[in-house]
N, C-alpha and C. Protein backbone atom coordinates (compact mmCIF):
# COMPACT_ATOMS: atom_id res chain seq x y z
N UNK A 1 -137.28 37.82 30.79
CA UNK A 1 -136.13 38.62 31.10
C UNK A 1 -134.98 37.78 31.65
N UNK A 2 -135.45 37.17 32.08
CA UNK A 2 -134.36 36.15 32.94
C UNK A 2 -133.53 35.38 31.76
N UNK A 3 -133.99 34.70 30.90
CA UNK A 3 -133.70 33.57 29.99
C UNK A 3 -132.75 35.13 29.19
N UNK A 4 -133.02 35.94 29.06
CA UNK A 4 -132.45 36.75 27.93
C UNK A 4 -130.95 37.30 28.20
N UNK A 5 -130.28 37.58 29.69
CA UNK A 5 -129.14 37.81 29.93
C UNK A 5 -127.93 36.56 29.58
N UNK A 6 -128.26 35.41 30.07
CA UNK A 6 -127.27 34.24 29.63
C UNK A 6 -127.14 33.59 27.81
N UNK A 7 -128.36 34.25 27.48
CA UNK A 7 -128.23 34.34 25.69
C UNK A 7 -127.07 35.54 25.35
N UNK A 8 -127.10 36.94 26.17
CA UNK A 8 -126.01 37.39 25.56
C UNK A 8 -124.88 37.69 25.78
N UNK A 9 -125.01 37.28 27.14
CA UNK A 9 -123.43 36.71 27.82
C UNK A 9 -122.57 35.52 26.55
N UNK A 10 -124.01 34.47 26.41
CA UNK A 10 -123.25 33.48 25.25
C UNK A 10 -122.57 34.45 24.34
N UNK A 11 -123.44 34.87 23.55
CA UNK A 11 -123.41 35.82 21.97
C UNK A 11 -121.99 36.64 22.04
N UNK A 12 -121.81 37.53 22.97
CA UNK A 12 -121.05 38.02 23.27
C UNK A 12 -119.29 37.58 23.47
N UNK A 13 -119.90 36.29 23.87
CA UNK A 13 -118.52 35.56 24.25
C UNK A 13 -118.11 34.51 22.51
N UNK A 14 -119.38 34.31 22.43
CA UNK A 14 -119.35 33.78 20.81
C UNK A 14 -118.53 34.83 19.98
N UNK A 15 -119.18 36.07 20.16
CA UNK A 15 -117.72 37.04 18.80
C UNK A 15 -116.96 37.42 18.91
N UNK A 16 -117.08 37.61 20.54
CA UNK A 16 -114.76 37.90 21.28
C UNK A 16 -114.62 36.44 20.25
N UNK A 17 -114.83 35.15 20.67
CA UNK A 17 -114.10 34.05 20.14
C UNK A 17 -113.57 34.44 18.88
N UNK A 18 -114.82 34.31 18.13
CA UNK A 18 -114.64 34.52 16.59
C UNK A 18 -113.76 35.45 16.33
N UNK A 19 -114.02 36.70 16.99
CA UNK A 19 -112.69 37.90 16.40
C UNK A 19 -111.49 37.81 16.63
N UNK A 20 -110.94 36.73 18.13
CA UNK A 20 -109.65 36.41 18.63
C UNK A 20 -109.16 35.89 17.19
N UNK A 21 -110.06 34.51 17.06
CA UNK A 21 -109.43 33.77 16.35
C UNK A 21 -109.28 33.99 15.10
N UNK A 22 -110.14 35.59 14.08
CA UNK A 22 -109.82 36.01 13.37
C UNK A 22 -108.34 37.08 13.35
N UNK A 23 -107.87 37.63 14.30
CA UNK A 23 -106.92 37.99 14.24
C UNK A 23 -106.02 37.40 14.88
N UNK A 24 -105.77 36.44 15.49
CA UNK A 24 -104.18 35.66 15.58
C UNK A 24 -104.42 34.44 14.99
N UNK A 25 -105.32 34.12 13.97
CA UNK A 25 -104.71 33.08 13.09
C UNK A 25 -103.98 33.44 12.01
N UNK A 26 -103.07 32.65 11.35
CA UNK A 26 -102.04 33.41 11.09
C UNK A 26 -102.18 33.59 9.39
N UNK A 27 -103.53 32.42 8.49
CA UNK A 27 -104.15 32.84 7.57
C UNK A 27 -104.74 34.23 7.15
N UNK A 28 -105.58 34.76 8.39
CA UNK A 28 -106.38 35.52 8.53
C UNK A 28 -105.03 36.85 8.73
N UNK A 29 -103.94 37.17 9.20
CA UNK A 29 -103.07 37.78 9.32
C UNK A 29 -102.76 38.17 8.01
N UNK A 30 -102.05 37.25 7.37
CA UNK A 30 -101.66 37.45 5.92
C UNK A 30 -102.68 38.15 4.94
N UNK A 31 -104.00 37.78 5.71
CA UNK A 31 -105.01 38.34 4.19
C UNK A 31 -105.20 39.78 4.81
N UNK A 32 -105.42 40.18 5.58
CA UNK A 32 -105.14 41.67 6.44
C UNK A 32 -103.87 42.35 5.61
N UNK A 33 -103.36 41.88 5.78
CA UNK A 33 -101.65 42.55 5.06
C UNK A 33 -101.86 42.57 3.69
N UNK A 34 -102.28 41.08 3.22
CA UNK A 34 -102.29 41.74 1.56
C UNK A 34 -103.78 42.63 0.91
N UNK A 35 -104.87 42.92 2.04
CA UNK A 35 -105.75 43.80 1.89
C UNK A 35 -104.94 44.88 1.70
N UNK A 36 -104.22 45.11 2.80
CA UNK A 36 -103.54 46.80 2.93
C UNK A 36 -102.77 46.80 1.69
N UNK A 37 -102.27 45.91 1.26
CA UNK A 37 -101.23 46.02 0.20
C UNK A 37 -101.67 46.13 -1.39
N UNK A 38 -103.05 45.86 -1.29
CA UNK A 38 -104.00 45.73 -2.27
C UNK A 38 -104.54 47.30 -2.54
N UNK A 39 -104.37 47.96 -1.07
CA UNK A 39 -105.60 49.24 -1.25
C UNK A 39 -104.27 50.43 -1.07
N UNK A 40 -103.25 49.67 -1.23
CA UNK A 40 -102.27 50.83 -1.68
C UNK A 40 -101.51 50.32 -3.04
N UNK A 41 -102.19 49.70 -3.56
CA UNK A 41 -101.48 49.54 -5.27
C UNK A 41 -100.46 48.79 -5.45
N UNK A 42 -99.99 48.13 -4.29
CA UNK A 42 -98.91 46.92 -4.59
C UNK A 42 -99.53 45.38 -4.59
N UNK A 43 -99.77 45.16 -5.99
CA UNK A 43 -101.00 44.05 -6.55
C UNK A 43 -99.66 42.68 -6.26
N UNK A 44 -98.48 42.93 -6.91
CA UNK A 44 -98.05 41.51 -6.94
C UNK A 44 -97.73 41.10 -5.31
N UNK A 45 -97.51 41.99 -4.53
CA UNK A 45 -97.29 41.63 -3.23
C UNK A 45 -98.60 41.28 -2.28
N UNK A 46 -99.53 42.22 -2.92
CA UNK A 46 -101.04 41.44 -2.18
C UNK A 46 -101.28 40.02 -2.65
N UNK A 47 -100.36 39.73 -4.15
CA UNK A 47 -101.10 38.27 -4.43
C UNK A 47 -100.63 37.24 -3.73
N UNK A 48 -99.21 37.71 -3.53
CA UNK A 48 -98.58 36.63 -2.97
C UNK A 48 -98.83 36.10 -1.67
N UNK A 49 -99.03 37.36 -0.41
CA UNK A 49 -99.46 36.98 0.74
C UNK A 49 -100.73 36.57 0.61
N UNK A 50 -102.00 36.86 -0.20
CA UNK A 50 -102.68 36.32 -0.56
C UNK A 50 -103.10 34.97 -0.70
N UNK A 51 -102.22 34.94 -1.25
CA UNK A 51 -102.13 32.96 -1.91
C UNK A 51 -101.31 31.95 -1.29
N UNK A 52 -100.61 32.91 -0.14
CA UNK A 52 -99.76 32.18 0.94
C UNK A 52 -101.21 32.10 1.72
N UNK A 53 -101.58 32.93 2.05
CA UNK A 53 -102.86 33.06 2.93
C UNK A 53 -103.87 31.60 2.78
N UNK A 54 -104.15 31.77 1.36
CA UNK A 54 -105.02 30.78 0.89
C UNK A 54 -104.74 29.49 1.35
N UNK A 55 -103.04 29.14 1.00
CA UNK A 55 -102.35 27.99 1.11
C UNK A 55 -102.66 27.29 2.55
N UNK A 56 -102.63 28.21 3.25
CA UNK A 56 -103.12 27.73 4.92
C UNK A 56 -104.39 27.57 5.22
N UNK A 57 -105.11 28.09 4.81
CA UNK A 57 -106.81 27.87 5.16
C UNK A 57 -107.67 28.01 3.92
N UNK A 58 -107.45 26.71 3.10
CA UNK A 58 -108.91 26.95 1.96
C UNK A 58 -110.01 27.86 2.27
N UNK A 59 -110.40 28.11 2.99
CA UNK A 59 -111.68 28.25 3.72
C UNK A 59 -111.86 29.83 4.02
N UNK A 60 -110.49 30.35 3.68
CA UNK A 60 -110.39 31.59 3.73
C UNK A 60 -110.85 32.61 2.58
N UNK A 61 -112.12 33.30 2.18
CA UNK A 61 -112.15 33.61 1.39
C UNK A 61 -112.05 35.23 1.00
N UNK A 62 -111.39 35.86 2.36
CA UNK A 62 -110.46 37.03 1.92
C UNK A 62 -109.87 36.92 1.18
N UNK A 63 -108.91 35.80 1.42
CA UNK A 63 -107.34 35.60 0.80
C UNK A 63 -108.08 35.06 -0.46
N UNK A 64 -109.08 34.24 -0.79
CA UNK A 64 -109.25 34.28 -1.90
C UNK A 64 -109.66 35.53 -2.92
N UNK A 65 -110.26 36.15 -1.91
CA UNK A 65 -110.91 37.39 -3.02
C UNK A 65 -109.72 38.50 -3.36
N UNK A 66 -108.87 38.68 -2.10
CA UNK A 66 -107.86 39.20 -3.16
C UNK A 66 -107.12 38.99 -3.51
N UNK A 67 -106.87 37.60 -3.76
CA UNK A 67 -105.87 36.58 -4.74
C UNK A 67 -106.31 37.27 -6.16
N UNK A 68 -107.78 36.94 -6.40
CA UNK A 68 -108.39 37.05 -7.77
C UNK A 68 -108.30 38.47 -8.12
N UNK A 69 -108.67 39.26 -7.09
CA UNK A 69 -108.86 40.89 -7.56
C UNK A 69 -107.45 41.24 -7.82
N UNK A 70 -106.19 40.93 -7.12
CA UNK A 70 -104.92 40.96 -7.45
C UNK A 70 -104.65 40.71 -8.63
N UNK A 71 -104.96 39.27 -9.40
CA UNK A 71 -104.58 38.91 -10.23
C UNK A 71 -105.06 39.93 -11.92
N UNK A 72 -106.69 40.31 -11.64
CA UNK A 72 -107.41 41.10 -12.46
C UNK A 72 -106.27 42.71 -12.46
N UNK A 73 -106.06 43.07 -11.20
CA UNK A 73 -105.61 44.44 -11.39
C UNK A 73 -104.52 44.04 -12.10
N UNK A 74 -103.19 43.49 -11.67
CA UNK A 74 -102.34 43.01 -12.08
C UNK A 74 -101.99 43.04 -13.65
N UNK A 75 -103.56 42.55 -14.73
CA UNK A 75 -103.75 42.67 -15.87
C UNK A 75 -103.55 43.80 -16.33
N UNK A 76 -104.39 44.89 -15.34
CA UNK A 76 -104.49 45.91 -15.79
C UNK A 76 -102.94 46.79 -16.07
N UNK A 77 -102.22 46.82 -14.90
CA UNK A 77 -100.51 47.24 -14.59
C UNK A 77 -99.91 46.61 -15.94
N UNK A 78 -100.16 45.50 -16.30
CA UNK A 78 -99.17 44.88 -17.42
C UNK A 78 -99.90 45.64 -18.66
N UNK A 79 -100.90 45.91 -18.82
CA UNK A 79 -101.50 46.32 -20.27
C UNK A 79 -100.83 47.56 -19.94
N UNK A 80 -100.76 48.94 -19.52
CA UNK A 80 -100.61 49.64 -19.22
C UNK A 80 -98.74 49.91 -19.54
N UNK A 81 -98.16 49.25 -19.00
CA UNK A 81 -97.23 48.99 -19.21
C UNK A 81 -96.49 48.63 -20.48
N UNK A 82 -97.24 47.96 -21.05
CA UNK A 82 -97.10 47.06 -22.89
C UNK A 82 -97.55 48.32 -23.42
N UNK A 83 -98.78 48.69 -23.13
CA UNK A 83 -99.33 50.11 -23.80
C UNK A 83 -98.09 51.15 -23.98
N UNK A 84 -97.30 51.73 -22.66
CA UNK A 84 -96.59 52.80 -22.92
C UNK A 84 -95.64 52.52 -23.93
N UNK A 85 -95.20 51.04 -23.82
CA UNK A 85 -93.80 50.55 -24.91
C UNK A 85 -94.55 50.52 -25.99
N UNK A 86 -95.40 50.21 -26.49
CA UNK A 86 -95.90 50.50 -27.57
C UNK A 86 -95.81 51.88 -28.35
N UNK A 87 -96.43 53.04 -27.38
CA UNK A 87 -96.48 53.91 -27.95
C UNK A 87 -95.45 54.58 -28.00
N UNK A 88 -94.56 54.39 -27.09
CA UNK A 88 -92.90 54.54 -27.60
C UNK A 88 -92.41 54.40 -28.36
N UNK A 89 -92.31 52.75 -29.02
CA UNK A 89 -92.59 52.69 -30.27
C UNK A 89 -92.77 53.11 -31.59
N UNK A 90 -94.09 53.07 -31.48
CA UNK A 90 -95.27 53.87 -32.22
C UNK A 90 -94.35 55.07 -32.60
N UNK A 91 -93.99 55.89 -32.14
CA UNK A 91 -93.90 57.23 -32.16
C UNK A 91 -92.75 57.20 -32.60
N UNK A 92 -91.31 56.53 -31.77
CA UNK A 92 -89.93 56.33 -33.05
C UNK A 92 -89.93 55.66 -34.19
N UNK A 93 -90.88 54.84 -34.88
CA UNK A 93 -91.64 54.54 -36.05
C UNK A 93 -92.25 55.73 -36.97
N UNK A 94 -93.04 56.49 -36.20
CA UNK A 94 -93.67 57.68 -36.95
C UNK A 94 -92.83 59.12 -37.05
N UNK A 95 -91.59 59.21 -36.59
CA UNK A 95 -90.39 60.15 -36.83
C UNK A 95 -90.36 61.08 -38.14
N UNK A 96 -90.35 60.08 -38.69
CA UNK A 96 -90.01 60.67 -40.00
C UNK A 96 -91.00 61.58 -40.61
N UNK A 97 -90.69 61.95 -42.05
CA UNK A 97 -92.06 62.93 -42.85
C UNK A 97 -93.24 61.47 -43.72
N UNK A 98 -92.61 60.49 -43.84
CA UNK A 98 -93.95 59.35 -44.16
C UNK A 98 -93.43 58.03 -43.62
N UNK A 99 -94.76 57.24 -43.38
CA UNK A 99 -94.76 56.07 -42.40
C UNK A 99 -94.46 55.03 -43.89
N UNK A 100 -93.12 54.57 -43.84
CA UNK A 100 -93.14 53.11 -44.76
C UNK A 100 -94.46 51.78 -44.59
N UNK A 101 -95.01 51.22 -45.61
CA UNK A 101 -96.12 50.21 -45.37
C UNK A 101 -95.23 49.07 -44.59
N UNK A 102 -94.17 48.81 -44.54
CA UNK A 102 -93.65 47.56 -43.15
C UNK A 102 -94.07 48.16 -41.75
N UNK A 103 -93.31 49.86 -41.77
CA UNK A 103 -93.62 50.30 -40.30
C UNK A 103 -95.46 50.50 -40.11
N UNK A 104 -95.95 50.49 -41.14
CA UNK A 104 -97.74 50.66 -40.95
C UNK A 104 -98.19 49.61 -40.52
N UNK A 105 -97.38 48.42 -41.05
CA UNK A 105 -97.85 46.93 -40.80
C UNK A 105 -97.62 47.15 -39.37
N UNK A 106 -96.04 47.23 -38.67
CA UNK A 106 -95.91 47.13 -37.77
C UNK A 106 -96.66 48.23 -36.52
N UNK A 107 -97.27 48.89 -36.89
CA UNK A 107 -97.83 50.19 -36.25
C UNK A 107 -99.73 49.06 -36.09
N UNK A 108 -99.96 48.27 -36.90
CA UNK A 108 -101.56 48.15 -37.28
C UNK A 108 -101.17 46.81 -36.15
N UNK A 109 -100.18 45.73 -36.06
CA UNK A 109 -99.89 44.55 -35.32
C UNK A 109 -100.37 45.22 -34.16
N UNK A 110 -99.13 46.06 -33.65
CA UNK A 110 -98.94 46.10 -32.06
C UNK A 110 -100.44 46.92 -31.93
N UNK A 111 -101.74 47.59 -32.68
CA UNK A 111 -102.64 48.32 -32.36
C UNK A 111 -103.54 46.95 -31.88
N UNK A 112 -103.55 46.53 -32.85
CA UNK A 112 -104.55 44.93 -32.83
C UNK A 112 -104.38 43.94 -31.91
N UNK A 113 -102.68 44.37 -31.14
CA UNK A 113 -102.63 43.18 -29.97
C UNK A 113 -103.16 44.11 -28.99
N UNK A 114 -103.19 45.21 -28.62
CA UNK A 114 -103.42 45.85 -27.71
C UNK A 114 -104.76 46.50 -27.55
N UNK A 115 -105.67 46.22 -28.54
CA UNK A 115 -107.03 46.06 -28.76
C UNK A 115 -107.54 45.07 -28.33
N UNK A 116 -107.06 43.99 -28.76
CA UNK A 116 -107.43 42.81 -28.10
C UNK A 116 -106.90 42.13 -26.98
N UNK A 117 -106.11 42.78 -25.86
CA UNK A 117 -105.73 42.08 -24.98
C UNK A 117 -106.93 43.05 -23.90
N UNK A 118 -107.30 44.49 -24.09
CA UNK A 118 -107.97 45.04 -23.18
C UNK A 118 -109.16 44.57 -23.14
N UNK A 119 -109.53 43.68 -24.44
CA UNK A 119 -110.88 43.54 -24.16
C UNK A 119 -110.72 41.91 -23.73
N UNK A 120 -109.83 41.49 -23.42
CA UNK A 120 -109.88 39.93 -22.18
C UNK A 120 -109.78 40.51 -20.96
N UNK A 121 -109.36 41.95 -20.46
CA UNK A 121 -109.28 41.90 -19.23
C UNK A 121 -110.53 42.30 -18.77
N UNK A 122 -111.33 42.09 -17.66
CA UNK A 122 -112.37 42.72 -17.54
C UNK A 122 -112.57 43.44 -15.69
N UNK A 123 -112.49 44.72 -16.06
CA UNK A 123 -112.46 45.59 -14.54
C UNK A 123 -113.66 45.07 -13.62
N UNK A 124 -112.85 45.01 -12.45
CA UNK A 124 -113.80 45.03 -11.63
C UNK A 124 -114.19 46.72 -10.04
N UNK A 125 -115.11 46.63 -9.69
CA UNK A 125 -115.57 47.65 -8.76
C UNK A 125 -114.22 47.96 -7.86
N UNK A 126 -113.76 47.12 -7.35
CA UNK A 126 -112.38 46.81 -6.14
C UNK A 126 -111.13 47.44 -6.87
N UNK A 127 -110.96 47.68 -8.14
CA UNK A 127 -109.95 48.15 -8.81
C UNK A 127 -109.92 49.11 -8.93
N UNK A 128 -108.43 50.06 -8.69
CA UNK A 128 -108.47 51.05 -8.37
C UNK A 128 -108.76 52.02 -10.00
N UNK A 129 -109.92 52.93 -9.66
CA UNK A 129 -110.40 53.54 -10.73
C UNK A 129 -109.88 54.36 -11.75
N UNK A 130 -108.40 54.65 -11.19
CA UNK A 130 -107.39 55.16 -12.12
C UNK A 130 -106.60 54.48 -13.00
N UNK A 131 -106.06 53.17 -12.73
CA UNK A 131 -105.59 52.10 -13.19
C UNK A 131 -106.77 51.72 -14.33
N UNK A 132 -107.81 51.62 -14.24
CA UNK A 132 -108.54 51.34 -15.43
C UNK A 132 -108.92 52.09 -16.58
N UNK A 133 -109.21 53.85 -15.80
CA UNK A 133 -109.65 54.81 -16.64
C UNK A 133 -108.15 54.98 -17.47
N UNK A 134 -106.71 54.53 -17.03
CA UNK A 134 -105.67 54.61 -17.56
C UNK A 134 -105.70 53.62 -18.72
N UNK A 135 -106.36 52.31 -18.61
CA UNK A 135 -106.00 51.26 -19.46
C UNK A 135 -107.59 51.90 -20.73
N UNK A 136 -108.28 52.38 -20.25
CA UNK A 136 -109.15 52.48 -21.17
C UNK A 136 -108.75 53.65 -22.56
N UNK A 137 -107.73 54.50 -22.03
CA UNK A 137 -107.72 55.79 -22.52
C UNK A 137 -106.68 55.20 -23.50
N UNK A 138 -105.46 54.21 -23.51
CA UNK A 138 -104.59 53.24 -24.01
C UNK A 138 -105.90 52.95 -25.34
N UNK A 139 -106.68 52.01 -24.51
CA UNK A 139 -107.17 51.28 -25.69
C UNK A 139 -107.78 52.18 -27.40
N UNK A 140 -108.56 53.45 -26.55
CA UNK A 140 -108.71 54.75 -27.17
C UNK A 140 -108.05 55.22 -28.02
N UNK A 141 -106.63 55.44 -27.37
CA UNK A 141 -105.88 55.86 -28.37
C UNK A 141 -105.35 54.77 -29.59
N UNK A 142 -105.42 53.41 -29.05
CA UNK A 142 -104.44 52.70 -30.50
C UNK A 142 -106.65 51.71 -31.02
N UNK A 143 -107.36 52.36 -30.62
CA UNK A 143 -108.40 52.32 -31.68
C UNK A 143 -108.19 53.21 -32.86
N UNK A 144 -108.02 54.46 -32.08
CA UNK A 144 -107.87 55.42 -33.12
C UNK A 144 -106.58 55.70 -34.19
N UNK A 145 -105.90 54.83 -33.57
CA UNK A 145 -104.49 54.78 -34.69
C UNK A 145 -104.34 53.64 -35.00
N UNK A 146 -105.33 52.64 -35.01
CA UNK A 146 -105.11 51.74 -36.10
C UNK A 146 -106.17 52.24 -37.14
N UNK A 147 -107.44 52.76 -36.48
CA UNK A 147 -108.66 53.59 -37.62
C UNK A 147 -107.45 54.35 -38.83
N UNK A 148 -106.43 55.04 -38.15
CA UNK A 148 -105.72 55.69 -38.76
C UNK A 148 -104.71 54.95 -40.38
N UNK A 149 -103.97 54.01 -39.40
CA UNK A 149 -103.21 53.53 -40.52
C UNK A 149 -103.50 52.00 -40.98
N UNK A 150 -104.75 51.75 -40.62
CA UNK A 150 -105.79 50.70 -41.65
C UNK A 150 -106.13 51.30 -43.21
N UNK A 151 -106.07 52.86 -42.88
CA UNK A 151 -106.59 53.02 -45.13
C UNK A 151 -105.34 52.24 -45.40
């Protein structure tokens, strides 16, 4: 019993340390901020404090993890984005009463880039689940409209 109180007097004083020095170092600050900024959907601003974060303490592997998860969602926002102009597109292309074979060509291109750019990105758990079920429903639809104007 005796030996066991000055073990957790240590212990104790061991994770005040550790937690001080996790919150006023000023690495560990930045990756706090671009967490929050991460779990409210502003990806390019989590990357940046992020990777400022990083810049100061290699060793930090908050700031690394949501450097990377930033960068992955990030994919997702830009497909999403290319997706809607596409189908904008798409659709002042298909106006008329028949699709010309240039505008089919051009209708089968932009399906095939956007087929194949969703399947380089690859979701992860940390990403917000709407942002993906959004990019998946994209890919869905220009599967099915290139199925379309491939005869």
């Amino acid at each position: 019993m005796r030996f066991s109180s000055p073990w957790i007097i240590i212990s104790v004083l061991l994770i005040a340390s550790m937690a001080l020095y996790f919150f006023f170092n000023p690495s560990y600050q930045q990756s706090l901020q671009a967490k929050y900024h991460f779990a409210v959907g502003e990806y390019k601003e989590a990357q940046e404090l992020a990777t400022e974060a990083f810049k100061r303490d290699r060793y930090n592997r908050m700031a690394a993890t949501i450097m990377t998860q930033s960068q992955v969602a990030m994919k997702f926002v830009d497909y999403n984005k290319q997706a809607k102009d596409y189908m904008a597109r798409i659709s002042k292309l298909a106006q008329g009463d028949s699709i010309s074979e240039a505008d089919r060509a051009k209708i089968r291109t932009m399906c095939v880039i956007m087929i194949d750019e969703y399947v380089k990105i690859s979701p992860s758990v940390v990403i917000d689940e709407n942002l993906v079920d959004e990019s998946k429903q994209y890919y869905e639809k220009f599967l099915k409209l290139y199925e379309k104007v491939a005869l």
